[in-house]
Protein backbone atom coordinates (compact mmCIF):
# COMPACT_ATOMS: atom_id res chain seq x y z
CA UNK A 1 201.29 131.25 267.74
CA UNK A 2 198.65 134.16 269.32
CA UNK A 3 199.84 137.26 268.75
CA UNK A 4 198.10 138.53 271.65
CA UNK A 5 195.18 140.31 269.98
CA UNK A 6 191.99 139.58 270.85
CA UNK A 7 188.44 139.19 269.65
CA UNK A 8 184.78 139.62 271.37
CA UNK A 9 182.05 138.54 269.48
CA UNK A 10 179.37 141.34 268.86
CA UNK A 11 176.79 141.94 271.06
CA UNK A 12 173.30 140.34 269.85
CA UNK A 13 170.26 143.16 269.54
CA UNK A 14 168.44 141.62 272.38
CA UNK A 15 171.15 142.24 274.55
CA UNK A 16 172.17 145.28 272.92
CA UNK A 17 168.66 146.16 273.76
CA UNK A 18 168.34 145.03 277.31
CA UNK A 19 171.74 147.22 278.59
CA UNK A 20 170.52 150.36 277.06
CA UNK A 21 166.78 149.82 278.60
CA UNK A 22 168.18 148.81 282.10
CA UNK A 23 170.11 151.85 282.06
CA UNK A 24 167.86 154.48 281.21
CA UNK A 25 165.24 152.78 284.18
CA UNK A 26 168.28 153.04 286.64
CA UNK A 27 169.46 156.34 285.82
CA UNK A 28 168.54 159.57 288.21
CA UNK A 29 164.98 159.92 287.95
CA UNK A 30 161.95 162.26 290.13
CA UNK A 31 158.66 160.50 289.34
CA UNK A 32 155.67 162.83 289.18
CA UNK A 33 152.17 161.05 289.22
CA UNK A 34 149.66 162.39 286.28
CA UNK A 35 146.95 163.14 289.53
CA UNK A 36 143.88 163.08 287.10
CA UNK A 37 140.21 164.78 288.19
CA UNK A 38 138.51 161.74 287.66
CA UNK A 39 139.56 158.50 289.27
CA UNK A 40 142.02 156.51 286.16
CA UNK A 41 140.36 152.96 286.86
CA UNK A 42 141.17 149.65 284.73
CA UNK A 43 139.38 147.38 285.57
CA UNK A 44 139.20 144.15 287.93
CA UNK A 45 141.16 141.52 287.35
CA UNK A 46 138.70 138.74 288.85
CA UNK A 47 140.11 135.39 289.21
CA UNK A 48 143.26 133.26 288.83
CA UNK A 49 141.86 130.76 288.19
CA UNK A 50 142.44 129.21 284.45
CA UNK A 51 142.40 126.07 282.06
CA UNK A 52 145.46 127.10 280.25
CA UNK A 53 149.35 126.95 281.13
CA UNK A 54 150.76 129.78 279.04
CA UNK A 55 154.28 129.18 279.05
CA UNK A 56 154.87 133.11 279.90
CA UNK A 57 152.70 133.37 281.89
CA UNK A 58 153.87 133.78 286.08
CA UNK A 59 150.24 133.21 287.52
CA UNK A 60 149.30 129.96 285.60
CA UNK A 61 152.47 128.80 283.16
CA UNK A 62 154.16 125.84 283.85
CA UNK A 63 156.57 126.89 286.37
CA UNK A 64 154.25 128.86 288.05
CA UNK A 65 152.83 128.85 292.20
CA UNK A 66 148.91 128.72 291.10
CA UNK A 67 147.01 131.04 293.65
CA UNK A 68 143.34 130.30 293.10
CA UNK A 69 141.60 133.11 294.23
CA UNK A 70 138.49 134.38 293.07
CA UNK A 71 137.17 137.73 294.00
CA UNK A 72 133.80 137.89 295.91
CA UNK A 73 131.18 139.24 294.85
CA UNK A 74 130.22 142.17 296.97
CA UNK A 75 133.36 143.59 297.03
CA UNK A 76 133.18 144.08 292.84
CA UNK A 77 129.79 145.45 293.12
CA UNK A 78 131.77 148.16 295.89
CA UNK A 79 134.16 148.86 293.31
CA UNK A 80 131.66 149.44 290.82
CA UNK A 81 129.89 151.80 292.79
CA UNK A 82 133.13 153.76 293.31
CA UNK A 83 133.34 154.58 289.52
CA UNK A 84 132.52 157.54 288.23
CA UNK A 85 129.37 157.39 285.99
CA UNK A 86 129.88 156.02 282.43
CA UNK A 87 133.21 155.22 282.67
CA UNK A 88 134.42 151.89 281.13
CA UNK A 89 134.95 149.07 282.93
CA UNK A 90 137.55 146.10 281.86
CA UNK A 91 136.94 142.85 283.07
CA UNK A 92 139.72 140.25 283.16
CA UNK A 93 142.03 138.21 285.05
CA UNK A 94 145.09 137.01 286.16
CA UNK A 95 143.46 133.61 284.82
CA UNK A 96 140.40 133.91 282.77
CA UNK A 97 137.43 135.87 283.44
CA UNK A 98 135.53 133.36 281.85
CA UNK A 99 136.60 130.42 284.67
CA UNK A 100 135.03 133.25 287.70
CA UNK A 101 131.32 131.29 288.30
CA UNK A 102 130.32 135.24 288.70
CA UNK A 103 131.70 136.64 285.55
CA UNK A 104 128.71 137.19 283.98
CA UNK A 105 127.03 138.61 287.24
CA UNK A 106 129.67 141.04 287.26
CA UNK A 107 128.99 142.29 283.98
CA UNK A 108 125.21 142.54 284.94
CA UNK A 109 125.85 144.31 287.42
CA UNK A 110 128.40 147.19 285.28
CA UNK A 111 125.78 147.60 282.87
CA UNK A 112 122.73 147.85 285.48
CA UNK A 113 125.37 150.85 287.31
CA UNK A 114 125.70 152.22 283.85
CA UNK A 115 129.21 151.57 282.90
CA UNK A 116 130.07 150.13 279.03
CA UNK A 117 132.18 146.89 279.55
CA UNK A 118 135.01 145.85 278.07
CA UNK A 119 136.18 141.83 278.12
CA UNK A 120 139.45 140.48 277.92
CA UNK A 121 139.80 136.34 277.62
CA UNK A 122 141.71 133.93 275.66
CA UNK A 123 138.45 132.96 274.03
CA UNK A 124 138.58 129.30 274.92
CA UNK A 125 135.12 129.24 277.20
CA UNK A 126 132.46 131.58 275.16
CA UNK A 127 130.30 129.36 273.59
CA UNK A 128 127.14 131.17 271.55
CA UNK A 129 124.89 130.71 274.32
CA UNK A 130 127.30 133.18 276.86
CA UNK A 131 128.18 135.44 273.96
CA UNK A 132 124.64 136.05 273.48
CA UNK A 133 123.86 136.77 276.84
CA UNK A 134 126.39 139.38 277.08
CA UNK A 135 124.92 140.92 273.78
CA UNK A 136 121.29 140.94 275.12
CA UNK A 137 123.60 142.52 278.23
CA UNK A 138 125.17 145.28 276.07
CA UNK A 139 128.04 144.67 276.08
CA UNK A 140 129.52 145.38 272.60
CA UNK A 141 133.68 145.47 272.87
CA UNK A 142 135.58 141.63 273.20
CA UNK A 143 139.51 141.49 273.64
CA UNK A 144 140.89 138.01 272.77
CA UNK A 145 144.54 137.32 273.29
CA UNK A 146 145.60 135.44 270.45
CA UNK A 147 149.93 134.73 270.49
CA UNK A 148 149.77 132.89 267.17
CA UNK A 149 147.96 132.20 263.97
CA UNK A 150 149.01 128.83 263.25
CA UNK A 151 147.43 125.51 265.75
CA UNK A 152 150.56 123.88 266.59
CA UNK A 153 152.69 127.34 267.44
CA UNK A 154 149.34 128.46 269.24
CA UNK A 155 149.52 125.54 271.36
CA UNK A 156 152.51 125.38 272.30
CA UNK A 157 152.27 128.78 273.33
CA UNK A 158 148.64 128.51 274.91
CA UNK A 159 148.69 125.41 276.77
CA UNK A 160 145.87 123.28 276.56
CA UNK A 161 144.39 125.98 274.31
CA UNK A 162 143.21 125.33 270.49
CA UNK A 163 143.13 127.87 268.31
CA UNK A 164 139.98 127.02 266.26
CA UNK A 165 137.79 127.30 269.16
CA UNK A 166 139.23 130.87 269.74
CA UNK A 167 138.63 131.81 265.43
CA UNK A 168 134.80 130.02 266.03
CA UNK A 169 133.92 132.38 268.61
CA UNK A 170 135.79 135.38 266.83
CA UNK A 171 133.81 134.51 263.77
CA UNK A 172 130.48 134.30 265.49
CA UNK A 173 130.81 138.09 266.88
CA UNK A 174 131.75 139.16 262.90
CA UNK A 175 128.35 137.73 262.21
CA UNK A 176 126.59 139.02 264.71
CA UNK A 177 128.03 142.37 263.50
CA UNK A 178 125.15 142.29 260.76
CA UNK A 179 122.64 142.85 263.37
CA UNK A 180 124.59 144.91 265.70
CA UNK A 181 127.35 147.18 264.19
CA UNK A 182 128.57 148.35 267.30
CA UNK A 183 130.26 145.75 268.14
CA UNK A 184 134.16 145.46 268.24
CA UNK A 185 136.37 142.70 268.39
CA UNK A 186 140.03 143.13 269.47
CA UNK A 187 143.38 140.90 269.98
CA UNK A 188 146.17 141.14 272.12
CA UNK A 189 149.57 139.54 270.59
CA UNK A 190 152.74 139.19 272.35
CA UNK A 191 155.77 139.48 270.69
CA UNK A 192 157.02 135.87 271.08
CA UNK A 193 158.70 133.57 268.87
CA UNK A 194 159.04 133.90 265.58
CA UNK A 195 156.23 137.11 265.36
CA UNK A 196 158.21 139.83 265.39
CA UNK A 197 159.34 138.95 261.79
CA UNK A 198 156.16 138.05 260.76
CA UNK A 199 154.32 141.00 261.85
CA UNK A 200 152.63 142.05 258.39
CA UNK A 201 151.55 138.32 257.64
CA UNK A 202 149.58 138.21 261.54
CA UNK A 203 148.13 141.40 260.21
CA UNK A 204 147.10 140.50 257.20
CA UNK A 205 145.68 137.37 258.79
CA UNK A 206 143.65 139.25 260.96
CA UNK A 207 142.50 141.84 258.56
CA UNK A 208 139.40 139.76 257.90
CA UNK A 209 138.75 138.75 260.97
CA UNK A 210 138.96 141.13 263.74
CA UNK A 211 138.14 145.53 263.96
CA UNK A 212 142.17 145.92 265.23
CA UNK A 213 145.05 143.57 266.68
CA UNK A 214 147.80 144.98 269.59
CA UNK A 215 151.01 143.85 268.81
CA UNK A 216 152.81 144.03 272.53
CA UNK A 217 156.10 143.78 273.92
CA UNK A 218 157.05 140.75 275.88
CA UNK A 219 156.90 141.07 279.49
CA UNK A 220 159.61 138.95 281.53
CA UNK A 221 161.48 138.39 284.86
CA UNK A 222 158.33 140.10 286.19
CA UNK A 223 159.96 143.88 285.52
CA UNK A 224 161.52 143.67 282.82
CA UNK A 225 160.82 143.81 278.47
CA UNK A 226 162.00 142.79 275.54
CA UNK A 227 160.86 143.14 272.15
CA UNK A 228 160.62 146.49 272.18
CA UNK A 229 159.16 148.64 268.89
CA UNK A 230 162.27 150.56 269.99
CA UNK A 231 164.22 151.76 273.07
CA UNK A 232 163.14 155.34 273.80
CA UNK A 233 165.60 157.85 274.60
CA UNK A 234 165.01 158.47 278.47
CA UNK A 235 162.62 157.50 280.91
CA UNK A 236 158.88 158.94 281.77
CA UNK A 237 156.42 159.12 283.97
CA UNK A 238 153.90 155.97 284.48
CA UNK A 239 149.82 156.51 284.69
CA UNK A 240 148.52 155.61 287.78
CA UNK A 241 145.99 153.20 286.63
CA UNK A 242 144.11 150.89 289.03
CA UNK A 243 143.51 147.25 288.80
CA UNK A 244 141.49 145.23 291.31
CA UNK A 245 143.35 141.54 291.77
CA UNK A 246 141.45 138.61 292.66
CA UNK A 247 143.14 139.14 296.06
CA UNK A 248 141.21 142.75 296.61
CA UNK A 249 144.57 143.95 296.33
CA UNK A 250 144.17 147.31 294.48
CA UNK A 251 147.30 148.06 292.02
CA UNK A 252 148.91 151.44 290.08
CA UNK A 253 149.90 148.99 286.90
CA UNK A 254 150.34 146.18 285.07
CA UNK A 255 153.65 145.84 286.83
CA UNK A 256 152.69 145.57 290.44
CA UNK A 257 149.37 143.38 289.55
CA UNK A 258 152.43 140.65 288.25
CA UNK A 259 154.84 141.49 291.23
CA UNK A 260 152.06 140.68 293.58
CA UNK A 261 152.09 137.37 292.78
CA UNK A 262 155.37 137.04 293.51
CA UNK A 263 156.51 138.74 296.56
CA UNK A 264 154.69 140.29 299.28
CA UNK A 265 152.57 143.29 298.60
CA UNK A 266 150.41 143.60 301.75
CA UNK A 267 151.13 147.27 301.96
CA UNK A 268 149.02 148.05 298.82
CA UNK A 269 145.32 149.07 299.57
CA UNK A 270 142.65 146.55 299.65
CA UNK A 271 139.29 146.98 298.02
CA UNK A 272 137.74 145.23 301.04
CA UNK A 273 138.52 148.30 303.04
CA UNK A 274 139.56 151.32 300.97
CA UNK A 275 137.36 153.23 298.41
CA UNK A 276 139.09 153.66 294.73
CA UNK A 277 139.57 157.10 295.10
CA UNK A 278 141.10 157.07 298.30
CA UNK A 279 143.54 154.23 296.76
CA UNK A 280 144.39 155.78 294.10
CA UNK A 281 145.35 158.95 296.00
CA UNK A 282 147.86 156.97 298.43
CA UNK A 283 149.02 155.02 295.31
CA UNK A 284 149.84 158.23 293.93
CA UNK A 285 151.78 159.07 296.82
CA UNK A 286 153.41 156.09 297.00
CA UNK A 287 154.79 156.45 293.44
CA UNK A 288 156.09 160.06 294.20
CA UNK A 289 157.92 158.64 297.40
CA UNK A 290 160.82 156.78 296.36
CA UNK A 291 161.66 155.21 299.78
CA UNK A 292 157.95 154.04 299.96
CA UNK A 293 157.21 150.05 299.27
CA UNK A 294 155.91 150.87 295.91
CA UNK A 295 158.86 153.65 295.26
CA UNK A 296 161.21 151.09 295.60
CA UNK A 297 159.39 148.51 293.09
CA UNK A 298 159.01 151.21 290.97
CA UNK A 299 162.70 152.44 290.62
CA UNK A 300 163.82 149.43 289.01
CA UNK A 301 160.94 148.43 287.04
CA UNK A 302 160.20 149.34 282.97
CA UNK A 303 156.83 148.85 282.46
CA UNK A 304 157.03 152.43 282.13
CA UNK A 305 157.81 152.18 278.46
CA UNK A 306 153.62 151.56 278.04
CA UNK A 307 153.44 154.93 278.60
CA UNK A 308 155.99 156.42 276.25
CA UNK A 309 155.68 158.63 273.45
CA UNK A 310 154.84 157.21 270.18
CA UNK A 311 157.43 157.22 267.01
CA UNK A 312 155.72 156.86 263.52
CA UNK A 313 152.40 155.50 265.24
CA UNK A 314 153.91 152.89 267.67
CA UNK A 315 155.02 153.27 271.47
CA UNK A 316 157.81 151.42 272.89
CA UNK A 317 155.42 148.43 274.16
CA UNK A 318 152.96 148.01 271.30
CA UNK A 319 152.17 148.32 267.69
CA UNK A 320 148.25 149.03 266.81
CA UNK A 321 146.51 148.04 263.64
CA UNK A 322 143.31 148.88 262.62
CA UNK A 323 140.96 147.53 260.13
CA UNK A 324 137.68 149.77 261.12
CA UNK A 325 138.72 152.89 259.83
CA UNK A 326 139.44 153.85 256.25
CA UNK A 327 142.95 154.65 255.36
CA UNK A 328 143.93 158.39 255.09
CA UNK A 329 143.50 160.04 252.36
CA UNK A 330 146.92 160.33 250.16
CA UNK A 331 148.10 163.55 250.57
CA UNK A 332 147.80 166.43 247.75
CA UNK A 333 151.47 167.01 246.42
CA UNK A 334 151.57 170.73 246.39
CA UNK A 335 150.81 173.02 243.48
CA UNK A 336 153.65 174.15 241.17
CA UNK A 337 155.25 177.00 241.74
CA UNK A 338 153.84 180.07 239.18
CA UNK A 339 155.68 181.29 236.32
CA UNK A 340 155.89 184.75 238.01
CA UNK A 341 156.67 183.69 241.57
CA UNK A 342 159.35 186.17 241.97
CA UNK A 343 157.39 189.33 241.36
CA UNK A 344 154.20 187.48 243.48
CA UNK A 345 156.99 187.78 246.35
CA UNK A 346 157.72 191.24 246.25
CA UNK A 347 154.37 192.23 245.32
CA UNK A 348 153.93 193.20 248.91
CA UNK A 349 157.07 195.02 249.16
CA UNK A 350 156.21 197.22 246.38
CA UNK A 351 152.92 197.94 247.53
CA UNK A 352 154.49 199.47 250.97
């Protein structure tokens, strides 16, 4: 018969994990934005528009409302102008840059206004001929995200995506590193499936291949992570960083450029009709108002854990690893102590 005892089964790390993260975003907290001297801009997220269905993905997976909007023109070439001189310039999307008919205008047009120019894409559409364009551009730094180093895992995790075509393209900017060192090549990889546990063999994978690869968190339920490198201890500020959505929307984050897509964010500036800096400065406000739109967003929301401190090299969101840069030198073990260490210690003492 029961004896009345009882038994819960342990708690799984994920969920372990997701109760201790939940609480530290929920618990008592003044946010205080980081108001910088020079406008913190991104970068424009152009389009969201793309030939993939990445099954985490809320603008384009296979559960997701598709928005296809594509922003014009004119009102990237205002943003551009807003931006301080020299600073870099990100261009991505909320689809793919690449599937914007303008995407290479745009990047014309940063270069010819003096900004370097960074691009993010999954690497499906750059054949030679557009990679080479954007070289004769200047454009030296490429960002692919890559969630998988083996076809059939890729694929199911990139839609309609195939791997090889990504490592081709890759593999043509290595060569092209001959002729032009500066050049870097980057990937993005979420922490999905079966990576996590694999993380030195992705490395070592791409140790050949590519100047660095970002391991990241996973992202879900719009505001929320999992994955983490670990849970920090309590909460921090965020960076007010701005994005410009294919909408002209103009976001603080990461976070709000994903909430946007799914619920109503009306109230945040507009590119059409606000300068950066004067968006930024009413973002910043927002963030400090926690009764505002974006206060309330922003209360229950932990993509703050981007912007964490770092433990032994990683932050809570991502893992970096570099294959530019020579490893540190091993460190010199120190000298052994001298046979007359005791009277080198008071040596001062008897001098006085």
């Amino acid at each position: 018969m029961p004896d009345g005892s009882s038994t819960t089964a342990p708690k799984s790390p994920r969920i372990i994990e997701a109760e201790k993260l939940d609480q530290i975003t929920t618990a008592p907290f003044v946010p205080k934005a980081d108001r910088r001297a020079e406008l913190d801009f991104a970068g424009f997220a152009t389009t969201e528009t793309c030939e993939l269905s990445c099954v985490f993905c809320h603008f384009n997976g296979p559960n997701a409302t598709k928005k296809a909007k594509t922003l014009a023109p004119e009102l990237i070439e205002k943003g551009l102008r807003d931006i301080p001189a020299g600073q870099k310039v990100h261009f991505a999307a909320t689809g793919d840059f690449f599937q914007d008919p303008h995407a290479l205008d745009h990047v014309h047009k940063a270069v010819e206004l003096g900004h370097p120019v960074n691009v993010l894409s999954h690497g499906q559409s750059m054949p030679p001929e557009r990679l080479e364009k954007m070289l004769a551009m200047g454009v030296r730094e490429f960002r692919f995200s890559v969630d998988h180093i083996e076809p059939r895992a890729y694929a199911k995790i990139r839609r309609g995506g195939d791997l090889e075509r990504v490592l081709e393209t890759i593999a043509y900017l290595k060569a092209r590193k001959e002729q032009i060192p500066e050049i870097n090549v980057e990937v993005n990889c979420i922490l999905i499936g079966d990576t996590r546990a694999r993380l030195e063999e992705f490395a070592e994978f791409w140790s050949t291949r590519v100047d660095a690869v970002h391991f990241h968190a996973e992202y879900y339920d719009v505001l929320k992570f999992r994955n983490l490198f670990f849970v920090p201890e309590k909460r921090n500020d965020c960076h007010i960083q701005l994005y410009v959505l294919p909408s002209g929307q103009i976001t603080p984050c990461c976070a709000m450029m994903v909430q946007s897509h799914e619920a109503d964010t009306s109230w945040l500036p507009n590119i059409a009709d606000t300068s950066l800096q004067e968006a930024y400065d009413r973002l910043c406000d927002m963030y400090e108002d926690p009764n505002s739109d974006l206060g309330k967003v922003c209360a229950k929301c932990q993509w703050w854990v981007m912007w964490s401190d770092t433990k032994d090299g990683d932050s809570p969101y991502m893992r970096t690893v570099r294959f530019d840069q020579p490893p540190p030198p091993p460190e010199e073990p120190p000298p052994p102590p001298s046979k007359h260490w005791l009277a080198e210690l008071l040596t001062p003492f008897r001098r006085s």
